[in-house]
Protein backbone atom coordinates (compact mmCIF):
# COMPACT_ATOMS: atom_id res chain seq x y z
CA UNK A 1 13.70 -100.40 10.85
CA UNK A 2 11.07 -98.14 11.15
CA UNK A 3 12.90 -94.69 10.64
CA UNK A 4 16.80 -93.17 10.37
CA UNK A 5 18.47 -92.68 13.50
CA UNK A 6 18.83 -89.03 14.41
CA UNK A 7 18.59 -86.71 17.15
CA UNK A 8 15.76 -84.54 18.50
CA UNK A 9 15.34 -81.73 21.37
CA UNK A 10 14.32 -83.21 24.54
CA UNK A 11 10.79 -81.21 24.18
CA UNK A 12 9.63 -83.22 21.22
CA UNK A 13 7.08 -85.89 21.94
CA UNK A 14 8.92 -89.51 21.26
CA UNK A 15 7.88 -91.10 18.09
CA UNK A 16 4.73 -93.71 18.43
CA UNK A 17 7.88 -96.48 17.72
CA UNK A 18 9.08 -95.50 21.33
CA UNK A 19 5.84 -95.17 23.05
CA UNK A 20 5.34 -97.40 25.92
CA UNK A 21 2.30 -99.88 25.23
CA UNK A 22 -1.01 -98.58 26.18
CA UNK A 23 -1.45 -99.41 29.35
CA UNK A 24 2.18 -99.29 30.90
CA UNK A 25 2.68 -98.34 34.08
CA UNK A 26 4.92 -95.22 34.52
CA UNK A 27 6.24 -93.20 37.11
CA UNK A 28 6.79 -90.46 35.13
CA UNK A 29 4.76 -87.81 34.12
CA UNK A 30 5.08 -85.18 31.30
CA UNK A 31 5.28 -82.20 33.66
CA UNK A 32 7.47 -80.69 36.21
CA UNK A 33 4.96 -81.64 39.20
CA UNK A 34 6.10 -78.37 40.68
CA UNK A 35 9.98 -79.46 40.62
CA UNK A 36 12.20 -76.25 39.10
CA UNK A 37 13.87 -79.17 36.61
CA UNK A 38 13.50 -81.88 35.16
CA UNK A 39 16.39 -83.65 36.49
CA UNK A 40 15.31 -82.90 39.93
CA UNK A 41 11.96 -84.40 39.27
CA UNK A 42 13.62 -87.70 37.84
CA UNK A 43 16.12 -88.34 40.72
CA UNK A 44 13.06 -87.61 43.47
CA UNK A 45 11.49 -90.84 40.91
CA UNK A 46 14.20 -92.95 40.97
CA UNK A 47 12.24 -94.86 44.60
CA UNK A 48 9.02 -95.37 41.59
CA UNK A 49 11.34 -96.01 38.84
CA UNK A 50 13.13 -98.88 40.70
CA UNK A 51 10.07 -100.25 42.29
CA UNK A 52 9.02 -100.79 38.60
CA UNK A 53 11.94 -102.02 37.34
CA UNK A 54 12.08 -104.79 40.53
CA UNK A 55 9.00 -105.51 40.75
CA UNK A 56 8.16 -107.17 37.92
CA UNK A 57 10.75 -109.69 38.46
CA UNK A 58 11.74 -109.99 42.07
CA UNK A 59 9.66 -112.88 43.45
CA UNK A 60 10.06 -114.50 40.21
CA UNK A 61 13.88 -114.49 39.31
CA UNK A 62 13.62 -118.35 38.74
CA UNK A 63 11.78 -118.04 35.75
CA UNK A 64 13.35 -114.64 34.35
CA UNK A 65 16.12 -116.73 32.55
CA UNK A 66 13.02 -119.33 30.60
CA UNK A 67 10.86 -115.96 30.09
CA UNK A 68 13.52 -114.33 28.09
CA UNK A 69 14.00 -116.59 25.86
CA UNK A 70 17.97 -117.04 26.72
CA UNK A 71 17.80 -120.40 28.44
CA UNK A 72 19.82 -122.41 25.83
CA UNK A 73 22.52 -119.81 25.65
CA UNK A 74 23.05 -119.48 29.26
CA UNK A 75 23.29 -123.95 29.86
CA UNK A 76 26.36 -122.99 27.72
CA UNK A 77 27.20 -119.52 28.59
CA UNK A 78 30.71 -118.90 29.20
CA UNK A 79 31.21 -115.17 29.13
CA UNK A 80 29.43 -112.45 29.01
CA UNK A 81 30.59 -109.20 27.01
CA UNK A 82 28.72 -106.01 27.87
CA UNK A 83 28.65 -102.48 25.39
CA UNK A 84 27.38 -99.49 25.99
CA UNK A 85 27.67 -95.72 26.53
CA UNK A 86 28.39 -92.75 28.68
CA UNK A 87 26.28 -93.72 31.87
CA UNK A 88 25.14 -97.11 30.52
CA UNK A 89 28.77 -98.03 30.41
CA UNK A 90 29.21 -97.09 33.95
CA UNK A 91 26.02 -99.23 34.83
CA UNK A 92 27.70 -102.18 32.79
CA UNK A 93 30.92 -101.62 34.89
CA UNK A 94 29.12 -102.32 38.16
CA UNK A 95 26.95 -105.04 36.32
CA UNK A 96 30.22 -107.13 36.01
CA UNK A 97 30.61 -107.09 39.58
CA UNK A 98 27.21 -108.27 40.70
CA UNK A 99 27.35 -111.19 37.40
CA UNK A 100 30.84 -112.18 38.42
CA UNK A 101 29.96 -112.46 42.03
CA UNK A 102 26.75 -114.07 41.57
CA UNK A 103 27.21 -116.34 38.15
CA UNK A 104 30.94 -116.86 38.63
CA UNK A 105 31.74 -116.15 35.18
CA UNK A 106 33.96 -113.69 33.32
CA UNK A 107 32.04 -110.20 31.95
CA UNK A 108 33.88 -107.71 29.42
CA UNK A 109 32.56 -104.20 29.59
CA UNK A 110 33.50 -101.97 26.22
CA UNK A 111 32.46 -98.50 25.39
CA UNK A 112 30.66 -99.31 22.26
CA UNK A 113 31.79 -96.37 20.21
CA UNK A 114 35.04 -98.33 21.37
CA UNK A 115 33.70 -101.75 19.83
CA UNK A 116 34.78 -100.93 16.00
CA UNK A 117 37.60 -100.26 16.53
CA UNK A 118 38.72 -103.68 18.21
CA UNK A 119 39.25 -107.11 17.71
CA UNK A 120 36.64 -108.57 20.40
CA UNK A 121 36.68 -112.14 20.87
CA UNK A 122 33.18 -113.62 20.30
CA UNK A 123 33.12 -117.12 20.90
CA UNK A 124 30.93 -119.93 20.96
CA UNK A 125 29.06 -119.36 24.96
CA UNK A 126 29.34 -115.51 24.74
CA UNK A 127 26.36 -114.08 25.43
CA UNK A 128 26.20 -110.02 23.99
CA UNK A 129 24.34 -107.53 26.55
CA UNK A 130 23.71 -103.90 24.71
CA UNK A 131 23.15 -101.55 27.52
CA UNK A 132 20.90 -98.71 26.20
CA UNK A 133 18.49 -95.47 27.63
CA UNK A 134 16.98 -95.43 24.60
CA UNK A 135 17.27 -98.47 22.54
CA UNK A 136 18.72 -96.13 19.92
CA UNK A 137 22.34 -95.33 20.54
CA UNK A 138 24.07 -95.53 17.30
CA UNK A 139 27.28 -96.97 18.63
CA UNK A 140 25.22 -100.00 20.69
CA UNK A 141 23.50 -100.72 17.55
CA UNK A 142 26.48 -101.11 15.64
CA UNK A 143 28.50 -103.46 18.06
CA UNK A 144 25.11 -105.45 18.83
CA UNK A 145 24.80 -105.59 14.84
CA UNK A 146 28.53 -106.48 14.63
CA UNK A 147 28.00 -108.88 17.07
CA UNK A 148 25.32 -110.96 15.90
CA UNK A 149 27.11 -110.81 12.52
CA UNK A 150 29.29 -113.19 14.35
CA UNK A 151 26.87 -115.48 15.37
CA UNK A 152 26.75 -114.05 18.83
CA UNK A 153 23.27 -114.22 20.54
CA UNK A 154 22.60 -110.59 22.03
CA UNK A 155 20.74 -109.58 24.80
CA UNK A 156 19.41 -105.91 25.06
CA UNK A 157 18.88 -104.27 28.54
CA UNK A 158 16.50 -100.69 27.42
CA UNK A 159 14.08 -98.58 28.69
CA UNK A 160 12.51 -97.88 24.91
CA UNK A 161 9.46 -100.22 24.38
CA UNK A 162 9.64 -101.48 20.40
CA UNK A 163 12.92 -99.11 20.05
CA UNK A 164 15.98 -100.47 17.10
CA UNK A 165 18.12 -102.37 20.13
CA UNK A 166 14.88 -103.98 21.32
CA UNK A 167 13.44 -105.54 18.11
CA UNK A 168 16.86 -106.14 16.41
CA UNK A 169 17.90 -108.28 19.91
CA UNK A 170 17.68 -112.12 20.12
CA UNK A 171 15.76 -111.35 23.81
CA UNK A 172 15.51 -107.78 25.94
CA UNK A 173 14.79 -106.87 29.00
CA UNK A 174 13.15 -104.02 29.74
CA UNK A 175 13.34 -101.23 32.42
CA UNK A 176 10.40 -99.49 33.60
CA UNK A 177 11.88 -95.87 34.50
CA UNK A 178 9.16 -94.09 32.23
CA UNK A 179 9.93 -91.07 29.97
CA UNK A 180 13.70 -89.68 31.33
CA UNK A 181 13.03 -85.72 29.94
CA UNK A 182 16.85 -84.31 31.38
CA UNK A 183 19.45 -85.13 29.05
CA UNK A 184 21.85 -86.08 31.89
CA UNK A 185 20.61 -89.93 32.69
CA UNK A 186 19.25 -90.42 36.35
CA UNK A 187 16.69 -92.71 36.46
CA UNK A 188 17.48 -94.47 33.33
CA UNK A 189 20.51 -95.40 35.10
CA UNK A 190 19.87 -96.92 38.47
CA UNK A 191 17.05 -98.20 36.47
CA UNK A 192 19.88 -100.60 34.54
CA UNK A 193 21.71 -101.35 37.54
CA UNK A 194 18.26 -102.99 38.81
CA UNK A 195 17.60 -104.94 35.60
CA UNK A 196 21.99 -105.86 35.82
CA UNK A 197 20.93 -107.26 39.45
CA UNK A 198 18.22 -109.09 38.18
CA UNK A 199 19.90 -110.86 35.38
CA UNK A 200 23.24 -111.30 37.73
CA UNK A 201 20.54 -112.86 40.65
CA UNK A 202 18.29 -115.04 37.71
CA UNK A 203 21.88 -116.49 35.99
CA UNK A 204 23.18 -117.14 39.77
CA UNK A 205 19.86 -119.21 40.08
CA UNK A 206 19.50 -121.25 37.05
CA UNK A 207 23.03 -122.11 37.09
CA UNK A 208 22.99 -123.22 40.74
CA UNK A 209 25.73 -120.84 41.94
CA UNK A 210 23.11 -119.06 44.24
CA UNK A 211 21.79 -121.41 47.20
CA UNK A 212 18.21 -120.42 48.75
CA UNK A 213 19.59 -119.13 51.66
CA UNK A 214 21.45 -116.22 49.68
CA UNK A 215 18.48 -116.29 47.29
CA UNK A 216 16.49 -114.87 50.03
CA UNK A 217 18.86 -112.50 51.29
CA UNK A 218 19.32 -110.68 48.43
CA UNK A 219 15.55 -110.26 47.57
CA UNK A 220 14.80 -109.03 50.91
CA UNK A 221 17.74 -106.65 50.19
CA UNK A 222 16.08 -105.43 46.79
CA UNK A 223 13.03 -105.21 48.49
CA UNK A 224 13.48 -102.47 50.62
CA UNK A 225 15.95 -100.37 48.33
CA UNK A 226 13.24 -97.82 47.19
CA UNK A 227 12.71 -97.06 50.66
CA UNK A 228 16.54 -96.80 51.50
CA UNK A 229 16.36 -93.85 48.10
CA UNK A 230 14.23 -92.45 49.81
CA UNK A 231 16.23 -91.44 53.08
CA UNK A 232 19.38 -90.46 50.92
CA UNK A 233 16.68 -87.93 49.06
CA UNK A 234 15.93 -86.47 52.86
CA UNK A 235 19.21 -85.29 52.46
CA UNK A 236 18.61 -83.31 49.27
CA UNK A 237 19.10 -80.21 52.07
CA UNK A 238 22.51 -81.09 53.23
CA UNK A 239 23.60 -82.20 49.60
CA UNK A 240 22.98 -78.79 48.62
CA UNK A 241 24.95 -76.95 51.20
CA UNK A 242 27.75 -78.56 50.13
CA UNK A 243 27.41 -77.55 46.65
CA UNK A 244 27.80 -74.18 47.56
CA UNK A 245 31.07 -75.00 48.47
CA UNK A 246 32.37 -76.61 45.13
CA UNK A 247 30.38 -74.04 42.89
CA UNK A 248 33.16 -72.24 42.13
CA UNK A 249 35.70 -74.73 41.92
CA UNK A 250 38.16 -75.77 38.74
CA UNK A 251 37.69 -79.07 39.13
CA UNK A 252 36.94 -82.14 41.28
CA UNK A 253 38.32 -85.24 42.06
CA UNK A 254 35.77 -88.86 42.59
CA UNK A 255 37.51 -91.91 44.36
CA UNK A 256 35.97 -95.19 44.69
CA UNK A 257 37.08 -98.68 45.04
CA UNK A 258 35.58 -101.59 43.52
CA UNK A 259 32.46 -101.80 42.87
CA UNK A 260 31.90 -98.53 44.12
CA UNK A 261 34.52 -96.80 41.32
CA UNK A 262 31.89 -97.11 38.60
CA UNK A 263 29.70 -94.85 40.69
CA UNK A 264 32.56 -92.71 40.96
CA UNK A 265 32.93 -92.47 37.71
CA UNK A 266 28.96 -91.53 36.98
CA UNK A 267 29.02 -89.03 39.83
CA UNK A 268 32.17 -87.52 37.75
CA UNK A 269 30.12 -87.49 34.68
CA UNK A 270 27.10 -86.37 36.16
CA UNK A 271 29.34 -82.77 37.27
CA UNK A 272 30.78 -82.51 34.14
CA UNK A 273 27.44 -82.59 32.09
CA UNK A 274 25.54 -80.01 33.54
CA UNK A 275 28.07 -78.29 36.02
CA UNK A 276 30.68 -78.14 33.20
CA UNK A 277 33.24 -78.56 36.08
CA UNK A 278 36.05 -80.39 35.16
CA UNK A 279 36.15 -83.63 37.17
CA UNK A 280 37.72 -87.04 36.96
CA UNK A 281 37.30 -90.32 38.89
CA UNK A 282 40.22 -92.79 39.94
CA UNK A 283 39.96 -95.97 41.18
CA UNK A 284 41.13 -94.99 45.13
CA UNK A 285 44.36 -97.07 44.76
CA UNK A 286 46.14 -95.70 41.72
CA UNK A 287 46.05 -92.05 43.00
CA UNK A 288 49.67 -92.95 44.07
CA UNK A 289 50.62 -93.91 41.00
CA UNK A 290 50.44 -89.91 39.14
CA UNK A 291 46.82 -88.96 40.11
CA UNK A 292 47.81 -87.64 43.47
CA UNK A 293 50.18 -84.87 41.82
CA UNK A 294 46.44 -83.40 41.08
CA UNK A 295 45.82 -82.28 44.89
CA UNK A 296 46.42 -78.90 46.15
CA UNK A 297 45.38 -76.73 48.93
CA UNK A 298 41.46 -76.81 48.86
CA UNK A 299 40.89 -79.55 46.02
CA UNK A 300 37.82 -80.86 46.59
CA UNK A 301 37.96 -84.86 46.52
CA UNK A 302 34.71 -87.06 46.80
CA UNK A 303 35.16 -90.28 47.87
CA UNK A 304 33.15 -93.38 48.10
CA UNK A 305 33.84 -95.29 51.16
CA UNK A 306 30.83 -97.64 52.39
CA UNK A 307 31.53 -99.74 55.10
CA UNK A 308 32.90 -103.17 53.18
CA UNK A 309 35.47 -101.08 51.49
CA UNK A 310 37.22 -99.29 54.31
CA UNK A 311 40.76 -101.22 54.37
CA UNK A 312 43.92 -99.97 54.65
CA UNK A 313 44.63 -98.84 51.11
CA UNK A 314 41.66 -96.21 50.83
CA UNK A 315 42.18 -94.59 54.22
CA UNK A 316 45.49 -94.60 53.45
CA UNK A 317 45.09 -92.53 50.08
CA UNK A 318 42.22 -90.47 52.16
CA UNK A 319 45.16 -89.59 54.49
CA UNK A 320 47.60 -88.42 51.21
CA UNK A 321 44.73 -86.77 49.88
CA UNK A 322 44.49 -85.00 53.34
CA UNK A 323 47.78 -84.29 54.05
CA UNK A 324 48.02 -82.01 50.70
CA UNK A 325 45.21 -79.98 51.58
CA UNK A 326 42.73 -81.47 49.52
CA UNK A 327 38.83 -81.58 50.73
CA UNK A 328 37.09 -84.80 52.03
CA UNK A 329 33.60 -85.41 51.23
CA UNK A 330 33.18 -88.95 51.93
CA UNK A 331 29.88 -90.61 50.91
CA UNK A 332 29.50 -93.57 53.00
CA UNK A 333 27.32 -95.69 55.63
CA UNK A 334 30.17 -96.01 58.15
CA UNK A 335 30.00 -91.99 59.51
CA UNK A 336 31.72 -92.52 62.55
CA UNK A 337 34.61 -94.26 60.88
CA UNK A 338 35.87 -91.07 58.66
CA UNK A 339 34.49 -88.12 61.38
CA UNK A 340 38.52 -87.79 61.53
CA UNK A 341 40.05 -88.03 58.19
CA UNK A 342 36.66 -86.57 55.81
CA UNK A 343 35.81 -82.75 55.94
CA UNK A 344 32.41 -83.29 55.07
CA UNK A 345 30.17 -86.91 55.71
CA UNK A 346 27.40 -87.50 53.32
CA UNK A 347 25.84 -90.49 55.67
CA UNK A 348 23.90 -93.49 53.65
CA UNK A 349 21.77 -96.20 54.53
CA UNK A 350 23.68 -99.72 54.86
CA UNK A 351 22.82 -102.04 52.38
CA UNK A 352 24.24 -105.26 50.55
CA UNK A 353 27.59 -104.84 49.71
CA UNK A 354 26.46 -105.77 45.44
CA UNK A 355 23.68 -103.17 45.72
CA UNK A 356 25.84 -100.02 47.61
CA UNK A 357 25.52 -98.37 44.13
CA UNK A 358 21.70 -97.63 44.85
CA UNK A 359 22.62 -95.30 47.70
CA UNK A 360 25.83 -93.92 47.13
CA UNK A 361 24.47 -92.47 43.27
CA UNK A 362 21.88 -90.51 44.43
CA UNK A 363 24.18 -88.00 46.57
CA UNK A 364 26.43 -87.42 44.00
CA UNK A 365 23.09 -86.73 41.33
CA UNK A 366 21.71 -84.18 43.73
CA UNK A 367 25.54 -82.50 44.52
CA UNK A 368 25.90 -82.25 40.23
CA UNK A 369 22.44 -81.29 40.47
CA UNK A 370 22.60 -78.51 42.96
CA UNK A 371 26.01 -77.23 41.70
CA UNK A 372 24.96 -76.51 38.07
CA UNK A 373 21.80 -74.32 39.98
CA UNK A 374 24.23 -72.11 41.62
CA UNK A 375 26.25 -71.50 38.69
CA UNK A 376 22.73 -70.54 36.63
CA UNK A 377 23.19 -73.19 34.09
CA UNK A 378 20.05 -74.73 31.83
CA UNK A 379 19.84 -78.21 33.95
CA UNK A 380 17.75 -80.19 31.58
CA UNK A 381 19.50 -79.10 28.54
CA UNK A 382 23.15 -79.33 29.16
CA UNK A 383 25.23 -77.05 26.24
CA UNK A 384 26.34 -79.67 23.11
CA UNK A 385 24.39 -82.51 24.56
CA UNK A 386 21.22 -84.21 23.07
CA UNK A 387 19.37 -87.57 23.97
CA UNK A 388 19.27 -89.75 20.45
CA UNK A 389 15.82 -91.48 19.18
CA UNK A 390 14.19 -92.55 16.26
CA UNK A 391 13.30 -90.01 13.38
CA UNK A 392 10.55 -90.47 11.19
């Protein structure tokens, strides 16, 4: 190891162990660029940033697998268990979703400060993936470490070139977001979710669950996804308008089904860290199971509802929701659909059903985003929170 692990403010330069490689392409740059924040500059990146992370790999996915170096674990890979933390948990959450529907095997996703205190089962064909911003989250390190302790081969997914997660993995893969200065993760994140689509895609390949057909539907799917960011940041405007209306509230509710709860779950985080409103996400089925004793008159409820998830059960709970007076703002690419039941539509470009999280995240950054402006808080530097690296 080349130093202790520690924590520094977000204005210190990274330590030269950190540094991209000379040469690097980055789509970050160490000022504002005229942007009031930092965080505002990093989600307006995110079309760079995932351009980067994609395009290293996207006409190539057949020979991701053989350039990582994991080709004899995946012939016999049977599982794949996935740690991390905070929003690289959520980004491991939505990973199991594309992996499972692309490789057809099971994925675990802990909360590695969770890790120690469990009894995982590591066995023979599980392949470890440590889901880190900046290669130097104490808890990842300890469950990877734990983890190959065990025998288990380990896979690290990072955006820290020559960081503790990278060198200490068996193979990483690297994301090419460039320097994230805002504590609250933006970039970093849909950043992961790329290089989780990439490894989902490259395992569906090599293990011949993914025929060429579908092959070539998906890439021309991740091809065009910067530009799709793009349009959802035309509607910073609108996004900020209805922050105005949830500036002052006690808390918020985030509902999301499948694949699209993780993001629910992010865009709850995301309000919390620099809005310091209080706000939870549900999975849109169990708020009938206690949740829904949360909604009064005026609670504001955001819900994810793309196209391929509008059945019966989430209109339904839109409806409940409704019918106690709570507020509808419904992020989804199916308007027309929810002009009765939503108060507010946030519309989205259509997409891939596996890749929805692209589009529906960004609203729900710049809504955190524009909140925590109204209420005069210090965006970049969220109170109690600090991003971890290496110290020498």
């Amino acid at each position: 190891m080349c130093g202790s692990i520690g924590y520094i403010d977000v204005d210190n330069v990274w330590p030269d162990q950190v540094r991209p490689p000379a040469g690097a392409r980055s789509p970050s740059a160490p000022g504002k660029d005229g942007y009031e924040h930092f965080m505002l500059k990093e989600i307006y990146e995110q079309p760079e940033a995932l351009g980067e992370t994609l395009g290293e790999w996207v006409e190539d996915l057949g020979s991701l697998v053989d350039t990582l170096g994991i080709a004899d674990c995946v012939t016999s890979l049977r599982r794949l268990h996935i740690v991390a933390c905070g929003s690289s948990y959520h980004a491991g959450l939505i990973g199991r979703y594309i992996i499972e529907k692309f490789v057809h095997i099971p994925v675990c996703v802990d909360m590695a400060s969770e890790f120690r205190h469990m009894a995982p089962i590591l066995t023979k064909g599980t392949l470890l993936v440590t889901i880190t911003q900046s290669g130097e989250t104490v808890d990842a390190l300890a469950a990877q470490r734990s983890a190959q302790a065990k025998g288990i081969q380990s896979f690290a997914i990072c955006n820290a070139v020559g960081s503790t997660a990278a060198r200490e993995a068996d193979s990483v893969l690297y994301t090419r977001a460039g320097r994230e200065v805002g504590i609250a993760a933006t970039k970093t994140f849909t950043a992961q979710i790329a290089a989780l689509c990439l490894v989902g895609i490259a395992l569906g390949v090599y293990r011949r669950k993914l025929p060429e057909v579908e092959l070539q539907t998906l890439k021309s799917f991740l091809a065009v996804l910067p530009a799709l960011i793009r349009k959802v940041l035309g509607k910073d405007e609108e996004i900020r308008e209805i922050a105005a209306g949830l500036a002052h509230s006690r808390g918020i509710l985030y509902l999301g089904e499948g694949i699209n709860y993780p993001v629910a779950l992010e865009g709850a985080l995301k309000m919390k860290e620099v809005a310091y409103i209080h706000a939870v996400a549900y999975p849109a089925g169990e708020m009938k199971y206690g949740p829904l004793a949360l909604v009064e008159s005026g609670t504001p409820t955001v819900v994810l509802a793309p196209m391929d998830s509008l059945d019966y059960g989430i209109l339904s709970t839109m409806e409940k929701v409704k019918a106690r007076g709570g507020r509808i703002i419904a992020v989804t690419d199916a308007p027309a659909a929810l002009q009765d039941v939503a108060d507010v539509v946030v519309a989205v470009p259509a997409t891939h059903p596996a890749f929805i999280p692209f589009v529906s995240t960004v609203p729900l950054q710049l809504l955190a985003y524009h909140v925590a402006v109204l209420k005069g808080h210090d965006i970049d530097r969220p109170r109690n929170l600090l991003k971890s690296v290496i110290s020498d």
